[in-house]
C-alpha atoms as a PDB file:
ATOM      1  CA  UNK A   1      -3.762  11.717 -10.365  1.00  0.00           C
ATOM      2  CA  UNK A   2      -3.163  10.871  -6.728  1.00  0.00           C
ATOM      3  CA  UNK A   3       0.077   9.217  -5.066  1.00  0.00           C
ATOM      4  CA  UNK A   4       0.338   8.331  -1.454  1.00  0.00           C
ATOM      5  CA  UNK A   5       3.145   7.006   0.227  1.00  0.00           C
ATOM      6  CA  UNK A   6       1.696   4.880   2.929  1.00  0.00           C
ATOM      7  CA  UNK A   7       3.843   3.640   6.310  1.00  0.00           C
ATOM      8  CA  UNK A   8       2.099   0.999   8.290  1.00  0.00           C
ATOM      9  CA  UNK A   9       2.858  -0.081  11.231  1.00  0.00           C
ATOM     10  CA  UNK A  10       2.204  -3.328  13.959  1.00  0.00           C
ATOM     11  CA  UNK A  11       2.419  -6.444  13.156  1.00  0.00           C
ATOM     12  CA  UNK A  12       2.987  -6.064   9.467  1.00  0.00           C
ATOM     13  CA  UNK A  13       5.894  -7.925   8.145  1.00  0.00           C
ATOM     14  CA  UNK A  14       5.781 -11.986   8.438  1.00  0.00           C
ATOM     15  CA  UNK A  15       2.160 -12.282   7.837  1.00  0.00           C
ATOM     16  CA  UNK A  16       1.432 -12.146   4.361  1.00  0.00           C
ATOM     17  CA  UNK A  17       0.820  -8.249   4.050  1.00  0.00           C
ATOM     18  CA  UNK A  18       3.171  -7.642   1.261  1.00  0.00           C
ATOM     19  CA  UNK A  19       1.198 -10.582  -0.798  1.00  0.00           C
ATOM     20  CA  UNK A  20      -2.190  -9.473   0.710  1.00  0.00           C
ATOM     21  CA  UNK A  21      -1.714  -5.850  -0.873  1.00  0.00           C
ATOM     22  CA  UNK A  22      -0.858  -6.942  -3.945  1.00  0.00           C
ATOM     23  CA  UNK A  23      -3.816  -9.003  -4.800  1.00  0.00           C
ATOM     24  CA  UNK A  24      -5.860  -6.246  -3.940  1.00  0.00           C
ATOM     25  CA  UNK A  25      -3.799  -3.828  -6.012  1.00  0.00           C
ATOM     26  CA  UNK A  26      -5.342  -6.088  -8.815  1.00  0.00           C
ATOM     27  CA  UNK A  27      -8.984  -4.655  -8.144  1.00  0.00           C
ATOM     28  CA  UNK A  28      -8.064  -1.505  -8.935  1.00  0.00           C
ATOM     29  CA  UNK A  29      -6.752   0.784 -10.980  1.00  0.00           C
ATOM     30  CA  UNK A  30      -3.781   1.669  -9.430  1.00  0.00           C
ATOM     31  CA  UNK A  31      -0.086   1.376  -9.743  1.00  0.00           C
ATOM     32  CA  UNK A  32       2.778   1.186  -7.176  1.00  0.00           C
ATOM     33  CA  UNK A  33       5.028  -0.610  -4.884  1.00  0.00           C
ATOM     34  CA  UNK A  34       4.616  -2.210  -1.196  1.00  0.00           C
ATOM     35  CA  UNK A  35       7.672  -2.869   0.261  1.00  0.00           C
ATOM     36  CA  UNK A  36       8.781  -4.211   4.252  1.00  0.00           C
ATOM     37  CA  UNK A  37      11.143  -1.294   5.598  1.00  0.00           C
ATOM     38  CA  UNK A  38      14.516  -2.516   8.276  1.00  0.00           C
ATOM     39  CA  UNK A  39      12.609  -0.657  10.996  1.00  0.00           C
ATOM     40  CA  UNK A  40       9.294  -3.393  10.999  1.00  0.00           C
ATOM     41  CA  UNK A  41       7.373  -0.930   8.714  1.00  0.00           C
ATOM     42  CA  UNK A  42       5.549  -1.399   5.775  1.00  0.00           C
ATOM     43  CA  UNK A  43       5.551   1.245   3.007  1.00  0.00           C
ATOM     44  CA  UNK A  44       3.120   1.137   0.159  1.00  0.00           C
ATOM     45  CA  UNK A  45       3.191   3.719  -2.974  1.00  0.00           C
ATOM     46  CA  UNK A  46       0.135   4.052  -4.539  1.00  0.00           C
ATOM     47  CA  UNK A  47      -0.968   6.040  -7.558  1.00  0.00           C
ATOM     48  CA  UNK A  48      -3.696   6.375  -9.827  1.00  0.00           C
ATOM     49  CA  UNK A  49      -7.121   8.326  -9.881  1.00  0.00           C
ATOM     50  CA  UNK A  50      -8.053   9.479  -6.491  1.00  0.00           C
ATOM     51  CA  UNK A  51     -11.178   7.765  -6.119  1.00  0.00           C
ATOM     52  CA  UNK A  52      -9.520   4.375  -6.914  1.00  0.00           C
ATOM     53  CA  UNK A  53      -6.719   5.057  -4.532  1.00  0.00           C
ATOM     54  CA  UNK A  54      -8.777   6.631  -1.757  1.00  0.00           C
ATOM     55  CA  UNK A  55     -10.771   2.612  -2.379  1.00  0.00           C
ATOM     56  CA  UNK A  56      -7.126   0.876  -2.031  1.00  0.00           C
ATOM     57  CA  UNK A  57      -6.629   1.918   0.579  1.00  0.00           C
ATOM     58  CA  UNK A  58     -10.078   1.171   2.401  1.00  0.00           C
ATOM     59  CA  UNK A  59      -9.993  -2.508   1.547  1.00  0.00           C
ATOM     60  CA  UNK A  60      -6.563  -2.537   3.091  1.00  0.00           C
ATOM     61  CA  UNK A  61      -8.386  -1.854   6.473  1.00  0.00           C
ATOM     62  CA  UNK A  62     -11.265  -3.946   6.054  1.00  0.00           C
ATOM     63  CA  UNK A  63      -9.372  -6.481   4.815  1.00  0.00           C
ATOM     64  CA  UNK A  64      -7.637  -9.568   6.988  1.00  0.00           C
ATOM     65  CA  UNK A  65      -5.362  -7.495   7.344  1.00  0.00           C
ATOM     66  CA  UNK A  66      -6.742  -4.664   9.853  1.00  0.00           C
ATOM     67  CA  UNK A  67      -6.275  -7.009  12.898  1.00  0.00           C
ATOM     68  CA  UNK A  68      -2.746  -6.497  12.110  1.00  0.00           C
ATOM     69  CA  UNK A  69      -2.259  -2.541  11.261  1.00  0.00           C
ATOM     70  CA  UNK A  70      -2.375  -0.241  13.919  1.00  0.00           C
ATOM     71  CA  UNK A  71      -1.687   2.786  12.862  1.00  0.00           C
ATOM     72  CA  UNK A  72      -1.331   3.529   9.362  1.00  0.00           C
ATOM     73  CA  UNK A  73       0.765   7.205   8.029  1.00  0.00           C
ATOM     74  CA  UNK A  74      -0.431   8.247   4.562  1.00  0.00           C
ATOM     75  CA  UNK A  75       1.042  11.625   2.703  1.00  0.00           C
ATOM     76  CA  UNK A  76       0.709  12.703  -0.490  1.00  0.00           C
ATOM     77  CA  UNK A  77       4.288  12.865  -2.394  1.00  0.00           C
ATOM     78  CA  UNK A  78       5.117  13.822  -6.217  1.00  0.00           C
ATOM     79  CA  UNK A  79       4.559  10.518  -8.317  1.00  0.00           C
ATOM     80  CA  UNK A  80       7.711   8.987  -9.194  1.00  0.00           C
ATOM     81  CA  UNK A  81       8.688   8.461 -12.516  1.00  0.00           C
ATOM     82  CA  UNK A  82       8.270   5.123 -14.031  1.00  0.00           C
ATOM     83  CA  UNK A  83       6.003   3.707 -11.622  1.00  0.00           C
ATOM     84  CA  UNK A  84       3.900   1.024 -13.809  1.00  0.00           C
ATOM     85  CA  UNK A  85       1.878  -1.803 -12.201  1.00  0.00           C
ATOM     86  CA  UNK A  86       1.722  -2.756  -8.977  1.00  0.00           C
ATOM     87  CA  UNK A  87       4.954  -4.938  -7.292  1.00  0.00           C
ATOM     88  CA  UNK A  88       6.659  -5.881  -4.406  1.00  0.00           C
ATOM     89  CA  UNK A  89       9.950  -4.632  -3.424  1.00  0.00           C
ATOM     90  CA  UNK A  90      11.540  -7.297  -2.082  1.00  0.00           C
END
C-alpha cells in the first residue's frame, strides 16, 4: 500500500480540478481526498496499490489539466485511518 499526499500548485482552484480528479479517481483503484487549500493550493491524498497510484497520478498530468499545474509536491505520509473512496473536501 502506497499513500501520497500531493500539493499542486498554479492555476488550480476555479477550474474544475477538484471535479477533474475525482472522475479520474474512478479509473482506478484508489482511495482518498482532493481538497483546495486557503493558500491557492490543491492537496490530493491518494492511497492504494502503488502501481495504481503511481497511474493516478500520471493521468493527472496528461490530463486537461497539465496546462494548469505547474509544479506539483508529492511525499509519501502514513495512510490515515478511515480513508474509503475517493471525495472532495469541500
Amino acid at each position: 500500500m502506497k499513500t501520497l499526499r500531493v500539493h499542486y500548485e498554479g492555476r488550480v482552484q476555479g477550474v474544475g480540478f477538484r471535479y477533474t480528479v475525482k472522475n479520474l479517481a474512478r479509473e482506478f483503484e484508489v482511495s482518498g481526498t482532493v481538497a483546495n487549500l486557503p493558500d491557492g493550493r490543491v492537496e490530493l491524498l491518494a492511497s492504494g496499490d502503488p502501481d495504481e497510484v503511481d497511474a493516478f497520478l500520471k493521468a493527472i498530468r496528461t490530463s486537461a489539466l497539465a496546462g494548469h499545474i505547474t509544479l506539483e509536491s508529492p511525499r509519501e505520509i502514513a495512510r490515515p485511518t478511515g480513508l474509503r473512496g475517493f471525495s472532495i473536501v469541500p
